[in-house]
Protein backbone atom coordinates (compact mmCIF):
# COMPACT_ATOMS: atom_id res chain seq x y z
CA UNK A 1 -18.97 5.01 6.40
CA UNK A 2 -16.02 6.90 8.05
CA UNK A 3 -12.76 6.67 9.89
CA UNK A 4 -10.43 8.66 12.44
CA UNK A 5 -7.60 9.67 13.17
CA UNK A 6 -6.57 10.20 16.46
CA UNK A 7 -2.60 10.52 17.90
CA UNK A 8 -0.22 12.70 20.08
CA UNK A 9 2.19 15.39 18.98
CA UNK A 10 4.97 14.96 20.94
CA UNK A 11 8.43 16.81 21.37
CA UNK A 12 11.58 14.34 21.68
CA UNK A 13 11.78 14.33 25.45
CA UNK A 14 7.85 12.34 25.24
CA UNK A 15 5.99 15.48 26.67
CA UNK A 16 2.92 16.82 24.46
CA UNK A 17 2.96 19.51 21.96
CA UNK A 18 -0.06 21.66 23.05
CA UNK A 19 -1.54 24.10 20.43
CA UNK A 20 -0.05 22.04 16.94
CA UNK A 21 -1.61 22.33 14.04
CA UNK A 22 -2.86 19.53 12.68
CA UNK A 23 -4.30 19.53 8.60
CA UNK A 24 -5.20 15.69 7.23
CA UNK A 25 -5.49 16.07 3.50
CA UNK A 26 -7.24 13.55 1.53
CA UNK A 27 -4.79 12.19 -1.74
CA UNK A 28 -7.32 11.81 -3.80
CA UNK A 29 -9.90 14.51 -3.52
CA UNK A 30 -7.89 17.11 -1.82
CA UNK A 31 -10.43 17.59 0.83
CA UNK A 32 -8.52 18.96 3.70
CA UNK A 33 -9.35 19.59 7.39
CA UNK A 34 -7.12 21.20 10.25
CA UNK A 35 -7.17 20.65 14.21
CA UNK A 36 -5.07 21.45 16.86
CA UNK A 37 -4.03 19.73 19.56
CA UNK A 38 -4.79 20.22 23.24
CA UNK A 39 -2.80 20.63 26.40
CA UNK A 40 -1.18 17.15 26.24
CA UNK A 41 -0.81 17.29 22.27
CA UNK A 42 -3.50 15.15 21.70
CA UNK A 43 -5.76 15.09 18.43
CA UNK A 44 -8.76 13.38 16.81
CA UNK A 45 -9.87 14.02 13.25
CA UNK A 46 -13.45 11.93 12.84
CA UNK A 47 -16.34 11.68 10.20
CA UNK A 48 -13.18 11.43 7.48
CA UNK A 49 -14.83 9.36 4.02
CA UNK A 50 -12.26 6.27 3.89
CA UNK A 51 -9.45 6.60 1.32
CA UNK A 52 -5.69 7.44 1.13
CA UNK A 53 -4.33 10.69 3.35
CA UNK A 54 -1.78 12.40 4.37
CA UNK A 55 -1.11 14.53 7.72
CA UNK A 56 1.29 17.33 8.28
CA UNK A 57 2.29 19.01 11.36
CA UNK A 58 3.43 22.59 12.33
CA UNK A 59 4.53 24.03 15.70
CA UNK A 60 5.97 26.80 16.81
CA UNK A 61 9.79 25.98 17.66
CA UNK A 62 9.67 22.59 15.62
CA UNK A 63 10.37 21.79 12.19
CA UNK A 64 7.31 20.80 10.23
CA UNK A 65 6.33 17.19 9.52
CA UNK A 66 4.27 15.39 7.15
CA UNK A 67 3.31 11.72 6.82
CA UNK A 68 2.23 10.30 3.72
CA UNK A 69 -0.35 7.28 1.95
CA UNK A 70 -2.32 6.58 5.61
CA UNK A 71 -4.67 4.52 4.54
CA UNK A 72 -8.28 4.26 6.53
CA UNK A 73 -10.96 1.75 5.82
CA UNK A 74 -14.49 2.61 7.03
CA UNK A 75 -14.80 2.24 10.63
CA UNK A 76 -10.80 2.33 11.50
CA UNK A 77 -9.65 4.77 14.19
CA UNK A 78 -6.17 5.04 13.22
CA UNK A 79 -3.40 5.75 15.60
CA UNK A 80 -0.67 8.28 14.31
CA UNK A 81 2.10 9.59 16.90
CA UNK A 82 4.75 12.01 15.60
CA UNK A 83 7.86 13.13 17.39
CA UNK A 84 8.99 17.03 16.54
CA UNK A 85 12.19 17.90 17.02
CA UNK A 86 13.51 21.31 17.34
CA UNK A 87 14.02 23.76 14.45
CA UNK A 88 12.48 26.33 12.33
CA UNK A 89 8.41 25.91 11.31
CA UNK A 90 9.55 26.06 7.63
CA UNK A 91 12.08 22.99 7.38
């Protein structure tokens, strides 16, 4: 009865973001977990209840990003690849 999510932080050039900070954040309970990626910027987030999240993204040397209303359905493994670009970790 879960889902994951599972993707590659990556900066605009294609090559990995190692050590991002990952946090998923469920909309409707607020349950939250964080993970970061590895070497090649990849990251997987399992055992998350189905429902309605969203994902942010900090890095050192990159402007934060957050994507919004990712659905999951029991059983998906959802694919989610963000692009930094450059800039402050507060934008």
């Amino acid at each position: 009865s879960y889902a994951t999510l599972l993707g590659q932080i990556a900066d605009q050039s294609g090559a990995g973001v190692a050590a991002a900070k990952i946090t998923v954040t469920s909309e409707e309970t607020g349950l939250a977990r964080a993970v970061t990626t590895d070497d090649s910027g990849n990251y997987r987030i399992g055992l998350l209840p189905a429902g309605i999240y969203s994902l942010a993204v900090e890095a050192a040397g990159f402007g934060a990003r957050e994507q919004r209303g990712l659905v999951l359905r029991v059983g998906d493994e959802r694919r989610v690849d963000i692009a930094l670009r450059p800039g402050q970790v507060s934008e």
